[in-house]
C-alpha atoms as a PDB file:
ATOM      1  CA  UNK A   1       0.000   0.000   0.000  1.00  0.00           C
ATOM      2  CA  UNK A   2       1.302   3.793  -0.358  1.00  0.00           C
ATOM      3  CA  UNK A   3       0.559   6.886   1.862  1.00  0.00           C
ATOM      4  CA  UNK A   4       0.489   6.104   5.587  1.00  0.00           C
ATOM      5  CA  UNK A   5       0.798   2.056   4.813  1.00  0.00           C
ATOM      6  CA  UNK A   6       3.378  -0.826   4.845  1.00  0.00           C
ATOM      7  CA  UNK A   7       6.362  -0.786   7.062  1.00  0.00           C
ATOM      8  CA  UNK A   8       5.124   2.589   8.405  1.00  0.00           C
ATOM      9  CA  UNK A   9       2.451   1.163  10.000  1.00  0.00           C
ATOM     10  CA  UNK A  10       4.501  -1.941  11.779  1.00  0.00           C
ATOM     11  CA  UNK A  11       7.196   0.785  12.562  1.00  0.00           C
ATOM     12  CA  UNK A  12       4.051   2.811  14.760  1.00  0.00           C
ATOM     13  CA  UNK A  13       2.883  -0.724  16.006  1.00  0.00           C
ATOM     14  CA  UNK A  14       5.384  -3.045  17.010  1.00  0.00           C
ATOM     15  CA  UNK A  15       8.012  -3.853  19.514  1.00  0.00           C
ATOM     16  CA  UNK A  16      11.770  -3.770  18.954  1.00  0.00           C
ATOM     17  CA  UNK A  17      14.609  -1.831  17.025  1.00  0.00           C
ATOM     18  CA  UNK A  18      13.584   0.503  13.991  1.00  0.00           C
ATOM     19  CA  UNK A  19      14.891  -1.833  11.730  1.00  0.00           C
ATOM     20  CA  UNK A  20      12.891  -4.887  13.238  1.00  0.00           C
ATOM     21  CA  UNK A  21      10.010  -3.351  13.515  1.00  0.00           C
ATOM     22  CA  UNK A  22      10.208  -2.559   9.608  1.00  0.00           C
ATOM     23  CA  UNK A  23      11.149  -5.793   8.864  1.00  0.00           C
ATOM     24  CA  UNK A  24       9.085  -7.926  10.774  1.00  0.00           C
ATOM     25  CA  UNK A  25       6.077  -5.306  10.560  1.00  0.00           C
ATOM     26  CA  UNK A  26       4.076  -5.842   7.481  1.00  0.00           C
ATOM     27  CA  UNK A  27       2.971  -9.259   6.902  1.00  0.00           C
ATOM     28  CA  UNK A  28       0.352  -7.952   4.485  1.00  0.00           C
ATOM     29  CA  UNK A  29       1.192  -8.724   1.417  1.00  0.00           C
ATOM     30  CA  UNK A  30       3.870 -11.009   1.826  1.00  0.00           C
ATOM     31  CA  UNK A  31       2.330 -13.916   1.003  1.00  0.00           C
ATOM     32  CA  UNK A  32       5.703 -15.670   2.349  1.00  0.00           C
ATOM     33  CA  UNK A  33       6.225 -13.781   4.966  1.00  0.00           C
ATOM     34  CA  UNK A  34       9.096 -11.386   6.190  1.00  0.00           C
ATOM     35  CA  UNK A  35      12.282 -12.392   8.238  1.00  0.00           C
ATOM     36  CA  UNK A  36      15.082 -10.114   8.814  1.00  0.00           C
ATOM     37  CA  UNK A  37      18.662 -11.506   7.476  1.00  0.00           C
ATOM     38  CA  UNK A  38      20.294  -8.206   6.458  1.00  0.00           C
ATOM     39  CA  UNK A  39      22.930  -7.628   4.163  1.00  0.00           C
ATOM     40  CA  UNK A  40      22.505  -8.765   0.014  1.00  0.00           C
ATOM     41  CA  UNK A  41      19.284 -11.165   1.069  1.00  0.00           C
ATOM     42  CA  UNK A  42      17.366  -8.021   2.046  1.00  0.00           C
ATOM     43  CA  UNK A  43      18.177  -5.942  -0.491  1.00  0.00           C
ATOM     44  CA  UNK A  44      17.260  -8.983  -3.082  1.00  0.00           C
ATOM     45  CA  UNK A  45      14.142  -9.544  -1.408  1.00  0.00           C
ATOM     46  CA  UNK A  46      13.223  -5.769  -1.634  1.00  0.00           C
ATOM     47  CA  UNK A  47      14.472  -5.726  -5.308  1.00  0.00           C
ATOM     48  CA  UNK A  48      12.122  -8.865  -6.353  1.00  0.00           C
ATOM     49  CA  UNK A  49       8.922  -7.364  -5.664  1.00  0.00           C
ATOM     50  CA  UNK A  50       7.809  -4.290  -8.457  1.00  0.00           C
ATOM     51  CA  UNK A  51       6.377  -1.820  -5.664  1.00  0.00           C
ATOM     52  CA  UNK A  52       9.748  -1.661  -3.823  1.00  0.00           C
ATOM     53  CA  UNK A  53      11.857  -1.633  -6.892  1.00  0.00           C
ATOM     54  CA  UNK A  54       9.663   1.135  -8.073  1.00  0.00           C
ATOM     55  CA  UNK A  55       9.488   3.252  -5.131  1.00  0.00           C
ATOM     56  CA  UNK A  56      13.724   2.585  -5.196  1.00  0.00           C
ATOM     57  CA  UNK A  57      13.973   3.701  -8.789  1.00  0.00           C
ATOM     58  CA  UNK A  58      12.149   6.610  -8.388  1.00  0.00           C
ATOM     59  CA  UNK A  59      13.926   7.387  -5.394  1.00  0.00           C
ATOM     60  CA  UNK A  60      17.318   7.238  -7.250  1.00  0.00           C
ATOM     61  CA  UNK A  61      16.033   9.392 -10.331  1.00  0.00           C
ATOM     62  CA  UNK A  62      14.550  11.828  -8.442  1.00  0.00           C
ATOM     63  CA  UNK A  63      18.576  12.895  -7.274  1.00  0.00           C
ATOM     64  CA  UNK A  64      19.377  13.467 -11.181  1.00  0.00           C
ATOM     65  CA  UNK A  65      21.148  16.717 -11.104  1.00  0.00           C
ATOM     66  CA  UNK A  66      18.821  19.278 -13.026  1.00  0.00           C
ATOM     67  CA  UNK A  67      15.715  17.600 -13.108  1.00  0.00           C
ATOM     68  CA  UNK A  68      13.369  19.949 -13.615  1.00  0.00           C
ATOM     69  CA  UNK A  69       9.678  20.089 -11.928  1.00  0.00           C
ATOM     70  CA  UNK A  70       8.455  19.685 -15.321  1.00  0.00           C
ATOM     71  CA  UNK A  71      10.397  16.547 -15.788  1.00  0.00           C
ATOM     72  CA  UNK A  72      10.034  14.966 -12.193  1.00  0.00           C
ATOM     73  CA  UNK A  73       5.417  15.326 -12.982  1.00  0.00           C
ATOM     74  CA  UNK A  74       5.800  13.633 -16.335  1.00  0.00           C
ATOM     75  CA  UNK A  75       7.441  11.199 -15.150  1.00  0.00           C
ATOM     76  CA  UNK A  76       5.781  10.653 -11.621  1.00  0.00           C
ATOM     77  CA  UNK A  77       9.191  11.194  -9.767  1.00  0.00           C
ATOM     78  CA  UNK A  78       7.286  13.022  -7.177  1.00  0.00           C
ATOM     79  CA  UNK A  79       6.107  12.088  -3.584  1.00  0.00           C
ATOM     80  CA  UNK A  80       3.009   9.824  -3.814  1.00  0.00           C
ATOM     81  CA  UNK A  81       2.557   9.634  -7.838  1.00  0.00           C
ATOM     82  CA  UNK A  82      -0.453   8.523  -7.272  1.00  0.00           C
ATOM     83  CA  UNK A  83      -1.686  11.305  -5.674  1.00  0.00           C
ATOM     84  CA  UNK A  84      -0.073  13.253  -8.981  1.00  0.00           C
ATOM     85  CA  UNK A  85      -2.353  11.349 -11.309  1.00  0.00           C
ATOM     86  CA  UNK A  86      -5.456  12.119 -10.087  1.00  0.00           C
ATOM     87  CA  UNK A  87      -4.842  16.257  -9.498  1.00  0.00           C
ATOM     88  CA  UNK A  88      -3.611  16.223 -12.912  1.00  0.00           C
ATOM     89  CA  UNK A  89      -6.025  14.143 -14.375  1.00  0.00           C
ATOM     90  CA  UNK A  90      -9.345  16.352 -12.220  1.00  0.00           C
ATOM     91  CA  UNK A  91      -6.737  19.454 -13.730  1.00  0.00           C
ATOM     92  CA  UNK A  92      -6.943  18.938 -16.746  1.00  0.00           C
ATOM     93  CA  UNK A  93     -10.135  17.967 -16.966  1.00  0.00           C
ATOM     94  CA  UNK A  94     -11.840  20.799 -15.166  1.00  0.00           C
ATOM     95  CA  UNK A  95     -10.145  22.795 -17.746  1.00  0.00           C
ATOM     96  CA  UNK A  96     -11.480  21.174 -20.842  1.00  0.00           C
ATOM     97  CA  UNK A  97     -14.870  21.590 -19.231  1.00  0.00           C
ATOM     98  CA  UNK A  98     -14.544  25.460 -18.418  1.00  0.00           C
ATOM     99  CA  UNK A  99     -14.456  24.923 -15.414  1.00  0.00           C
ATOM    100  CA  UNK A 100     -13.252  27.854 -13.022  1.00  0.00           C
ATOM    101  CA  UNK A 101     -11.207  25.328 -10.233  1.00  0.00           C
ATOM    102  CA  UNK A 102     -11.777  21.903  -8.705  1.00  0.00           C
ATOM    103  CA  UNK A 103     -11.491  20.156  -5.528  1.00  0.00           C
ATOM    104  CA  UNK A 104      -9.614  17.338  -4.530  1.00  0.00           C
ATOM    105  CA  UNK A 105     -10.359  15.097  -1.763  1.00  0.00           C
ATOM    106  CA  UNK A 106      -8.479  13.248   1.092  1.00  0.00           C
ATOM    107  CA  UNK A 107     -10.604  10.767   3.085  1.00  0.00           C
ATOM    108  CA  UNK A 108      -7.921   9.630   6.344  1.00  0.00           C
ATOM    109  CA  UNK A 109      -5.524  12.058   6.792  1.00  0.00           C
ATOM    110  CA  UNK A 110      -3.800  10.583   9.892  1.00  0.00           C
ATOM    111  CA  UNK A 111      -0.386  12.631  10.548  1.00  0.00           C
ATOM    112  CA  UNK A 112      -0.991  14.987   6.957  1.00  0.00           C
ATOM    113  CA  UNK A 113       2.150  13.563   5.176  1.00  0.00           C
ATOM    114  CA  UNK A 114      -0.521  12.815   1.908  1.00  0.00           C
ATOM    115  CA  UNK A 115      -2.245  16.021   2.610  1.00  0.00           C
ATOM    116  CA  UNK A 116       0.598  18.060   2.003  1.00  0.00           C
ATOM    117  CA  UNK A 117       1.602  16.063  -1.238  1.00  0.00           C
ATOM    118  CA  UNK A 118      -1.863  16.547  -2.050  1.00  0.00           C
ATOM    119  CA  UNK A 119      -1.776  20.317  -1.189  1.00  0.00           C
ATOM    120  CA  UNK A 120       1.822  20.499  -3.115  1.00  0.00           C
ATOM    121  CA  UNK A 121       0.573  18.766  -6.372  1.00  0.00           C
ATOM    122  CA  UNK A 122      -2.285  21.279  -6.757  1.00  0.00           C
ATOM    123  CA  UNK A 123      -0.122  24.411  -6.523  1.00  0.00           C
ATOM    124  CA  UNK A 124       1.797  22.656  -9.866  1.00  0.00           C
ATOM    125  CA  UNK A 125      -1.242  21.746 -11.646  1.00  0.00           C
ATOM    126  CA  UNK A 126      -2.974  24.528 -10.978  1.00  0.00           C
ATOM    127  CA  UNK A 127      -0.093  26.535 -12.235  1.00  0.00           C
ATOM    128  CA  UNK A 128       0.206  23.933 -15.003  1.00  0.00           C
ATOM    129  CA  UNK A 129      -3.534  24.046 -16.063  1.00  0.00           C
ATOM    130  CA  UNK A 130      -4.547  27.713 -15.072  1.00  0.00           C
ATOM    131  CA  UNK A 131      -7.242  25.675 -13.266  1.00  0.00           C
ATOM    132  CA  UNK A 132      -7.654  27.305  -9.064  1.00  0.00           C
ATOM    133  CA  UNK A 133      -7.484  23.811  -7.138  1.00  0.00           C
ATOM    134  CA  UNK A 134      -9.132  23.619  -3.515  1.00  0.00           C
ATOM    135  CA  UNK A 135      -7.606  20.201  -1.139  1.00  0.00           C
ATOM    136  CA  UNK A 136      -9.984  19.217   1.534  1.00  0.00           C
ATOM    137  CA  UNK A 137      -8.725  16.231   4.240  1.00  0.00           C
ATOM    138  CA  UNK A 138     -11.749  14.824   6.237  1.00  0.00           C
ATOM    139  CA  UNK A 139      -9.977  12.561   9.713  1.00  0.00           C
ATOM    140  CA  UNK A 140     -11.763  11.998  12.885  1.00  0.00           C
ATOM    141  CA  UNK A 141      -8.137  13.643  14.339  1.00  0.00           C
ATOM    142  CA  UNK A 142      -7.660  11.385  17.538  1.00  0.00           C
ATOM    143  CA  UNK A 143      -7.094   8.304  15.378  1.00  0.00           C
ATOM    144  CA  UNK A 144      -9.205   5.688  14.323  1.00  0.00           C
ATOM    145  CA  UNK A 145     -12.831   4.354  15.914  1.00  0.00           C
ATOM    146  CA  UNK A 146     -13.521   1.253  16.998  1.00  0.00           C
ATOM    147  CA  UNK A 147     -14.937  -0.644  13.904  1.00  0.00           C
ATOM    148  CA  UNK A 148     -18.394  -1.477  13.399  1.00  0.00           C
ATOM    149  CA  UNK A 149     -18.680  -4.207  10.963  1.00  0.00           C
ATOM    150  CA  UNK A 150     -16.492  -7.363  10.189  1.00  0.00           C
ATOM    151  CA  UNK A 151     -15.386  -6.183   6.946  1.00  0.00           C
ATOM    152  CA  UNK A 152     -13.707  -3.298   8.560  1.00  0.00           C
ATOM    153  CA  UNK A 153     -10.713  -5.345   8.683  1.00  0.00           C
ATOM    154  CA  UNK A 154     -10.738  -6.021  12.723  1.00  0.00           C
ATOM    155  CA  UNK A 155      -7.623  -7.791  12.183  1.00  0.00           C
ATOM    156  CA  UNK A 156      -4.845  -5.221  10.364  1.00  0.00           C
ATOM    157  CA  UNK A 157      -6.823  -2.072  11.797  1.00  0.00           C
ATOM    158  CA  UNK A 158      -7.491  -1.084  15.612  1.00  0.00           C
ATOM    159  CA  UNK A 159      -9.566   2.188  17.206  1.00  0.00           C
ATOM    160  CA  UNK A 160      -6.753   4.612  18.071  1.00  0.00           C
ATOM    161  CA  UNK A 161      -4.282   4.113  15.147  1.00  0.00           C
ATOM    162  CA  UNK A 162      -3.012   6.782  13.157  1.00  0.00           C
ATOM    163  CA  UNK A 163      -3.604  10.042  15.059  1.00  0.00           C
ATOM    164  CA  UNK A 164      -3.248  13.569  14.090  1.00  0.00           C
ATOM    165  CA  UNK A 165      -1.299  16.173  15.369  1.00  0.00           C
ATOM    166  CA  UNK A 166      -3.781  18.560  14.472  1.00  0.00           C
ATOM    167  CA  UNK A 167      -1.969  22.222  15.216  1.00  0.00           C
ATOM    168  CA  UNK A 168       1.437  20.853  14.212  1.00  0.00           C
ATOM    169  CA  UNK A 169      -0.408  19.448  10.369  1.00  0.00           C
ATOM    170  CA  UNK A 170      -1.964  23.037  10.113  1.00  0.00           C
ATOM    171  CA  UNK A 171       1.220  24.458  10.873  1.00  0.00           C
ATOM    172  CA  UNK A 172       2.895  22.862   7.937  1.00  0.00           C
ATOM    173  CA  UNK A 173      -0.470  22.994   5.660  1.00  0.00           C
ATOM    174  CA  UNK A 174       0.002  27.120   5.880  1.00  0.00           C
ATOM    175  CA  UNK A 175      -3.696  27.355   4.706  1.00  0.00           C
ATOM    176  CA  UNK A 176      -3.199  25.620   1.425  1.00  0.00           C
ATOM    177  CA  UNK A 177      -5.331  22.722   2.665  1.00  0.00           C
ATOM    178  CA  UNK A 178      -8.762  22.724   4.829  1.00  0.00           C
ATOM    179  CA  UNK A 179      -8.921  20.198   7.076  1.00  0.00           C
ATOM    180  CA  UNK A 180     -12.616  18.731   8.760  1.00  0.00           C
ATOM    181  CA  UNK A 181     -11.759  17.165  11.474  1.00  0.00           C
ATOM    182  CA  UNK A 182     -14.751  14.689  13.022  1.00  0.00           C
ATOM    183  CA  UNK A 183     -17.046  11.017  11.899  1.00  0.00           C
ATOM    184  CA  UNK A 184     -17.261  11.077   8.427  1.00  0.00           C
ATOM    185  CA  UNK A 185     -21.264   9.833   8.272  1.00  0.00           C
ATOM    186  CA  UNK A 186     -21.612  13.735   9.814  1.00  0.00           C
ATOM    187  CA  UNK A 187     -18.813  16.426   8.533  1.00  0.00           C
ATOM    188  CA  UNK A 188     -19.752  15.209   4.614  1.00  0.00           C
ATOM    189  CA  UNK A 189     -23.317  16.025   4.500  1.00  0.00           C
ATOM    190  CA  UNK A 190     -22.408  18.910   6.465  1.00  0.00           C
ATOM    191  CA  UNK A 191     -19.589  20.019   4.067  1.00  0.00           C
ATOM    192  CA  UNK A 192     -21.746  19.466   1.452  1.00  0.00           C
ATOM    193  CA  UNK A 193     -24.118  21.764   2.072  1.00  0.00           C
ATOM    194  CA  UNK A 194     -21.953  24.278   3.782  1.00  0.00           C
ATOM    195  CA  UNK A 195     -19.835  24.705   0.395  1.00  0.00           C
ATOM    196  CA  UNK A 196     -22.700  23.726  -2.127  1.00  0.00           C
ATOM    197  CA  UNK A 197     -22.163  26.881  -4.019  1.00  0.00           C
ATOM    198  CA  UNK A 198     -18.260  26.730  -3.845  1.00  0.00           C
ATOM    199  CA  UNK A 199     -19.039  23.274  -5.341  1.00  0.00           C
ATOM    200  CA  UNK A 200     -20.748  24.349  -8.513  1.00  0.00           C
ATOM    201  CA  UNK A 201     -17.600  26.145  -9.499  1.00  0.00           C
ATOM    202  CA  UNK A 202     -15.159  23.728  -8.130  1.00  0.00           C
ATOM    203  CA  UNK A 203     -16.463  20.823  -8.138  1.00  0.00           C
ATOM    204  CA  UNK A 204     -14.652  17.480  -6.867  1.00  0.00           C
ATOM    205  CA  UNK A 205     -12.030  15.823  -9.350  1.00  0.00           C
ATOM    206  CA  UNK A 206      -9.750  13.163  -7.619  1.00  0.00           C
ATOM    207  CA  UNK A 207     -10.708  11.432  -4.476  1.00  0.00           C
ATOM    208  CA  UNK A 208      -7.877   9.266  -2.050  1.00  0.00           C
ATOM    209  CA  UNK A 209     -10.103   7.173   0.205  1.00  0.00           C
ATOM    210  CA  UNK A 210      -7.611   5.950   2.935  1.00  0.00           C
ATOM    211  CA  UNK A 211     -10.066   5.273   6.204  1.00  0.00           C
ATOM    212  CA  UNK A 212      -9.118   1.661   6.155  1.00  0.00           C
ATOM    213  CA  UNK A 213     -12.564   0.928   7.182  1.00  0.00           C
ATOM    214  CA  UNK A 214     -15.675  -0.555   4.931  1.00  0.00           C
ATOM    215  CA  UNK A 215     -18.056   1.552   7.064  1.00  0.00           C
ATOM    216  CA  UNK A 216     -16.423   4.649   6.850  1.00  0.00           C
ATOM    217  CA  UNK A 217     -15.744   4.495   3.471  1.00  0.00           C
ATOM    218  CA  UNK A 218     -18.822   3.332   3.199  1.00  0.00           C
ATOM    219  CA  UNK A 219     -19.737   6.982   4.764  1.00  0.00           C
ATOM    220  CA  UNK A 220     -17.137   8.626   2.770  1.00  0.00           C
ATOM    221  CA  UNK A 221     -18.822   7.267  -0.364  1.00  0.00           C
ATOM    222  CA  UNK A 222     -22.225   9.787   0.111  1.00  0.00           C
ATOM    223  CA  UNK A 223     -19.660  12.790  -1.291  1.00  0.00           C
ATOM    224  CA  UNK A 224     -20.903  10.645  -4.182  1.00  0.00           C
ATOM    225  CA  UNK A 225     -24.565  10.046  -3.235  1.00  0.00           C
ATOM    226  CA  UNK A 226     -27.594  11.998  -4.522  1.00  0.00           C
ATOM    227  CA  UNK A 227     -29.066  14.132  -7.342  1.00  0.00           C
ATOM    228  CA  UNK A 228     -27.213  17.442  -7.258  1.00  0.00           C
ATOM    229  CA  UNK A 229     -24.369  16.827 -10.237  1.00  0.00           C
ATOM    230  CA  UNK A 230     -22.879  20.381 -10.039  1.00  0.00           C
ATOM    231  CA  UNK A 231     -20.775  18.897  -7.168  1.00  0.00           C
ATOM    232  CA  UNK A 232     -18.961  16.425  -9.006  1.00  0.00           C
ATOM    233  CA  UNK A 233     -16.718  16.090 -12.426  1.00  0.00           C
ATOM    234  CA  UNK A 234     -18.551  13.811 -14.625  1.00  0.00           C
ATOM    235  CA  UNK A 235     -15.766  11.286 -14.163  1.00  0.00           C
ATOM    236  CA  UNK A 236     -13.894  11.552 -10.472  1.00  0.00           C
ATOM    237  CA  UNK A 237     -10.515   9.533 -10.447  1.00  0.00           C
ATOM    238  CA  UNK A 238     -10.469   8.050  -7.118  1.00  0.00           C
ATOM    239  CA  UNK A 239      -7.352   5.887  -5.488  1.00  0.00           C
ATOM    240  CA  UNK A 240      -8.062   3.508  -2.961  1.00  0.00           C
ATOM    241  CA  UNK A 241      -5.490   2.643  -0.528  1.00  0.00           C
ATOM    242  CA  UNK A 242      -6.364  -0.072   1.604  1.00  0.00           C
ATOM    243  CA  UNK A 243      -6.665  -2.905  -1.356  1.00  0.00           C
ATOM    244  CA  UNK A 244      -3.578  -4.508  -1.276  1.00  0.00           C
ATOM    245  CA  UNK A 245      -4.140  -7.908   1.006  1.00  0.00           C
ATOM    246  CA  UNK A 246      -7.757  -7.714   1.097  1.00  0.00           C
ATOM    247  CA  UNK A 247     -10.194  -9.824  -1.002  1.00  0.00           C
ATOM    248  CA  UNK A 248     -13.315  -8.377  -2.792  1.00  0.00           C
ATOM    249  CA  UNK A 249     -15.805  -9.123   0.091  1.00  0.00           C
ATOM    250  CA  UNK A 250     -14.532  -6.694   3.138  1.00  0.00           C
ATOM    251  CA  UNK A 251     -12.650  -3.275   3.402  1.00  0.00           C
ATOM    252  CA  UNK A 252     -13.058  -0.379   0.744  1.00  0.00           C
ATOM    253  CA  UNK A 253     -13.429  -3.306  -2.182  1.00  0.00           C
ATOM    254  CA  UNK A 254     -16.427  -4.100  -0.396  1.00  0.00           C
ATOM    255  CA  UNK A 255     -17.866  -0.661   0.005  1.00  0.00           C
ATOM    256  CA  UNK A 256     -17.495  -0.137  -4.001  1.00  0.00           C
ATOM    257  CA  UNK A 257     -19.622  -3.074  -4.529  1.00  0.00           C
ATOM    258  CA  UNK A 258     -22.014  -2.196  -2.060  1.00  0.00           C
ATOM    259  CA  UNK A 259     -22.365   1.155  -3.587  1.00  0.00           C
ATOM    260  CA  UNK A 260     -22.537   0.212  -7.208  1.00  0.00           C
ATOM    261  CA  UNK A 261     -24.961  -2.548  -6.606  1.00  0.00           C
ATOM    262  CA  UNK A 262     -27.129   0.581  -5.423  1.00  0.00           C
ATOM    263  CA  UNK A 263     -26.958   2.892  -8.325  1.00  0.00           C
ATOM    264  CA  UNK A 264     -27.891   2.274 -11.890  1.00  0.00           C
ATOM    265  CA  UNK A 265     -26.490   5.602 -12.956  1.00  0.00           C
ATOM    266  CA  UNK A 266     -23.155   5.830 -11.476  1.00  0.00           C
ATOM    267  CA  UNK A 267     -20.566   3.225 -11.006  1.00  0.00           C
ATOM    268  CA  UNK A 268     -16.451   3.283  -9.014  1.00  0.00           C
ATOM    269  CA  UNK A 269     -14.747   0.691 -10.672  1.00  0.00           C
ATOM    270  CA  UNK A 270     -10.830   0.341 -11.256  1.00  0.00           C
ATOM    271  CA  UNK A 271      -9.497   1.761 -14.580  1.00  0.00           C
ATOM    272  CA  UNK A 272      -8.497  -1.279 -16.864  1.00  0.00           C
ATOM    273  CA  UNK A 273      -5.257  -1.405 -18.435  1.00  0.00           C
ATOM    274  CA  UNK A 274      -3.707   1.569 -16.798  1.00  0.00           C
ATOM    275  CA  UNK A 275      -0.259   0.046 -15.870  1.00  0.00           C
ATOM    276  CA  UNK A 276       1.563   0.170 -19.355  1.00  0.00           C
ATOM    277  CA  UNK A 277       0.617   3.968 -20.043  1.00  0.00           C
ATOM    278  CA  UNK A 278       2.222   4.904 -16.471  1.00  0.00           C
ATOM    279  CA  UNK A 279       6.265   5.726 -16.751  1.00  0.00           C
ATOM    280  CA  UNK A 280       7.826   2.202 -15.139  1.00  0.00           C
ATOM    281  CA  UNK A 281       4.679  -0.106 -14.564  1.00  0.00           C
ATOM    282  CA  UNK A 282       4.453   1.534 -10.719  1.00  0.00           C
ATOM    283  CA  UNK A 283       1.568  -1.135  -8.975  1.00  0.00           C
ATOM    284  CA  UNK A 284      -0.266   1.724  -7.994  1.00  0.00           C
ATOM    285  CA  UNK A 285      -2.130   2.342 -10.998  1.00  0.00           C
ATOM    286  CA  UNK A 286      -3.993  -1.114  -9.815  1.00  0.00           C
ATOM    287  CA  UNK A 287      -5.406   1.038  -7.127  1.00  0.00           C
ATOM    288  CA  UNK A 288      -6.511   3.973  -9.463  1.00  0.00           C
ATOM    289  CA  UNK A 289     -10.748   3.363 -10.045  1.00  0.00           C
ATOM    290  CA  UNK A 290     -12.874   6.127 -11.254  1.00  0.00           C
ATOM    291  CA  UNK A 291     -16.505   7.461 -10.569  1.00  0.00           C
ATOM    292  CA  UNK A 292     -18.730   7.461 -13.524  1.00  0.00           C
ATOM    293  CA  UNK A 293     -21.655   9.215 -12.994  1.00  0.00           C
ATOM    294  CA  UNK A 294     -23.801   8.463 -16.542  1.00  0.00           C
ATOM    295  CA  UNK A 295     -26.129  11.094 -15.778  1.00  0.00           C
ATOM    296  CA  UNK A 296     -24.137  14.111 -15.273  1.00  0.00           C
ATOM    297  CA  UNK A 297     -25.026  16.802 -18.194  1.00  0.00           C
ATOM    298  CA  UNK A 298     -21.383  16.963 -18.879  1.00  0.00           C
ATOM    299  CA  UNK A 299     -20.429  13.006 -19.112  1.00  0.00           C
ATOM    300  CA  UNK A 300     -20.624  12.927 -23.028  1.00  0.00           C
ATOM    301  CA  UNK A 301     -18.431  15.970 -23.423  1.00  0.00           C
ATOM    302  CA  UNK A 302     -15.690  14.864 -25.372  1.00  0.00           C
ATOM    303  CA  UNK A 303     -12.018  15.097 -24.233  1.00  0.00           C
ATOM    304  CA  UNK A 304     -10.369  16.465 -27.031  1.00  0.00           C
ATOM    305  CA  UNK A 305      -7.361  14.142 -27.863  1.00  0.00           C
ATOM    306  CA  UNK A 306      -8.084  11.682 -26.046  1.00  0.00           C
ATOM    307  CA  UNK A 307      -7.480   9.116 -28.283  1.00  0.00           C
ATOM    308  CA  UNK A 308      -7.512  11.221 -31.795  1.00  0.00           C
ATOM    309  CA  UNK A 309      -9.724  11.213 -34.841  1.00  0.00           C
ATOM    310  CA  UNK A 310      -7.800   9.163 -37.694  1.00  0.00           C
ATOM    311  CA  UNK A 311      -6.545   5.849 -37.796  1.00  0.00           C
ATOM    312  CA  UNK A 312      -5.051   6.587 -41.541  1.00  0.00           C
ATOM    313  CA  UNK A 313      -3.630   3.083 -43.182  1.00  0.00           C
ATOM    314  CA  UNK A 314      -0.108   2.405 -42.617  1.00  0.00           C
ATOM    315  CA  UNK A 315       2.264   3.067 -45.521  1.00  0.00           C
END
C-alpha cells in the first residue's frame, strides 16, 4: 500500500529496534512472509517485488542533477505519484470543461504527510492548467474508531491508530489545505451543504479514500450520493489505498460493490489497463478506479485528444 501504509504502519505498532520493527512489521502482502537476514538477502528480497523496486527507482532518479519540476510530474518522480495522477487528471479535466477550479479530496488524513503532497501537487497543476485547485482532508483527528462491521478489517486495523497532530499538520499545511476534522457519516453532509455553491464552481475531481474501514468508506462514499451533479466532475478519479491484502468481500473493495450494486447511474470501478501507459509499470495504478456518474449533463463531453480522430492506413 502507499501513503500512511506498509512498514510505516509496523514501525508505529510493534516492539523492537527501527529496523525490526520494519522488517518484521508488514505481513500484508507477503504472502511468504518477512524475516530479517540483512545484508545482500534483504536488499534482493526488496528488489524482487515491483512496488519496492519502483518506489527505489524513483527514489534514485529523483537525485538526477537538473531535473526539472516539469520533468520529475511527467514522469511521476514526485512524492506519492499517485496522488499526482489524479490532481492532474481532475486538472486537466476541469479545464477542458470550463471549469473555473476543482477540488480534490483526502478521506484519512492521519499525521498529513498525503495532505501536504496533495496540497503540493495542486499548486503545480494549478499553475500547469490555469485551473484554481481547492484540497480538503476529512480525519476523525484522535485516530481511528472502533470498527463497526467485520469487513472493517478487525484484524490489520485497531480504534486509536493513526492520530493527528492537528496544530502541528496546520502548521505545515500554511492554509493551502482545509482540514474537517470529526465522523465522516456527519462532517460530509455537512460540508456538502456548507460549500454547495463553492461546489458548482469547483467541483470534486480526484478522491484518495484511505479510512481503512468498509463503514467509513462506506460513509465517505455519500460525497458521491444523490441528485445534485454540479458537485462532481462527470468522471472523479479516485485511489483507494487499503486494497492490497484484502479480497473483494470486506474493506473499501467491499464498500465499491455495495455502492454500485445501489446505483444504476453511477458506477467506481478500477481503470483497466492503466499500468503500461504509467512511466515504469508503478503497482499503484492497480489502485486507481474512477466514478462514472452516466447522468451528469457533462459526461458525453468529449475530451479532445483523447485518443484522436484518424486511424489513416499504414504506408
Amino acid at each position: 500500500m502507499y501513503g500512511k501504509s506498509g512498514a510505516a504502519r509496523g514501525t508505529a505498532h510493534s516492539g523492537g529496534s527501527a529496523r525490526d520493527r520494519t522488517r518484521s512489521a508488514a505481513q500484508k502482502g507477503h504472502p511468504y512472509g518477512r524475516s530479517p537476514s540483512g545484508g545482500w538477502a534483504d536488499t534482493l528480497w526488496d528488489l524482487s517485488k515491483s512496488g519496492t523496486r519502483t518506489a527505489a527507482v524513483t527514489r534514485l532518479l529523483r537525485k538526477l542533477p537538473g531535473l526539472t519540476p516539469d520533468a520529475a510530474y511527467r514522469f511521476g518522480l514526485v512524492d506519492r505519484p499517485h496522488y499526482a495522477y489524479g490532481v492532474r487528471r481532475a486538472t486537466e479535466s476541469a479545464a477542458r470543461l470550463g471549469l473555473p477550479g476543482v477540488t480534490l479530496v483526502e478521506f484519512g488524513v492521519a499525521g498529513g504527510n498525503g495532505l501536504l503532497a496533495l496540497a503540493e501537487h495542486a499548486r503545480y497543476y494549478a499553475r500547469a492548467t490555469g485551473v484554481e485547485v481547492r484540497v480538503v482532508g476529512f480525519d476523525a483527528s484522535d485516530g481511528l474508531p472502533p470498527g463497526k462491521d467485520v469487513r472493517d478489517l478487525p484484524y490489520l486495523f485497531g480504534a486509536g491508530f493513526y492520530p493527528m497532530d492537528r496544530a502541528r499538520l496546520l502548521a505545515r499545511l500554511g492554509g493551502t489545505a482545509e482540514v474537517v476534522i470529526g465522523d465522516v457519516a456527519e462532517t460530509v453532509p455537512g460540508y456538502l451543504e456548507t460549500n454547495a455553491d463553492t461546489l458548482r464552481t469547483h467541483p470534486v475531481g480526484f478522491v484518495s479514500f484511505d479510512l481503512d474501514y468498509y463503514s467509513s468508506t462506506m460513509s465517505a462514499l455519500n460525497l458521491f450520493r444523490g441528485g445534485d451533479h454540479s458537485r462532481l466532475l462527470p468522471r472523479v478519479t479516485c485511489y483507494l489505498d487499503d486494497l492490497p491484502g484484502t479480497i473483494a468481500q470486506i474493506g473499501e473493495a467491499a464498500a465499491m460493490a455495495e455502492f454500485n450494486a445501489e446505483h444504476g447511474d453511477r458506477a467506481i470501478s478500477r481503470v483497466l489497463g492503466l499500468r503500461p501507459f504509467i512511466p515504469f509499470d508503478p503497482p499503484w495504478a492497480d489502485q486507481i478506479y474512477v466514478h462514472h456518474h452516466f447522468g451528469h449533463p457533462d459526461y458525453a463531453t468529449l475530451e479532445v485528444g483523447a485518443t484522436g480522430d484518424r486511424l489513416p492506413l499504414a504506408d
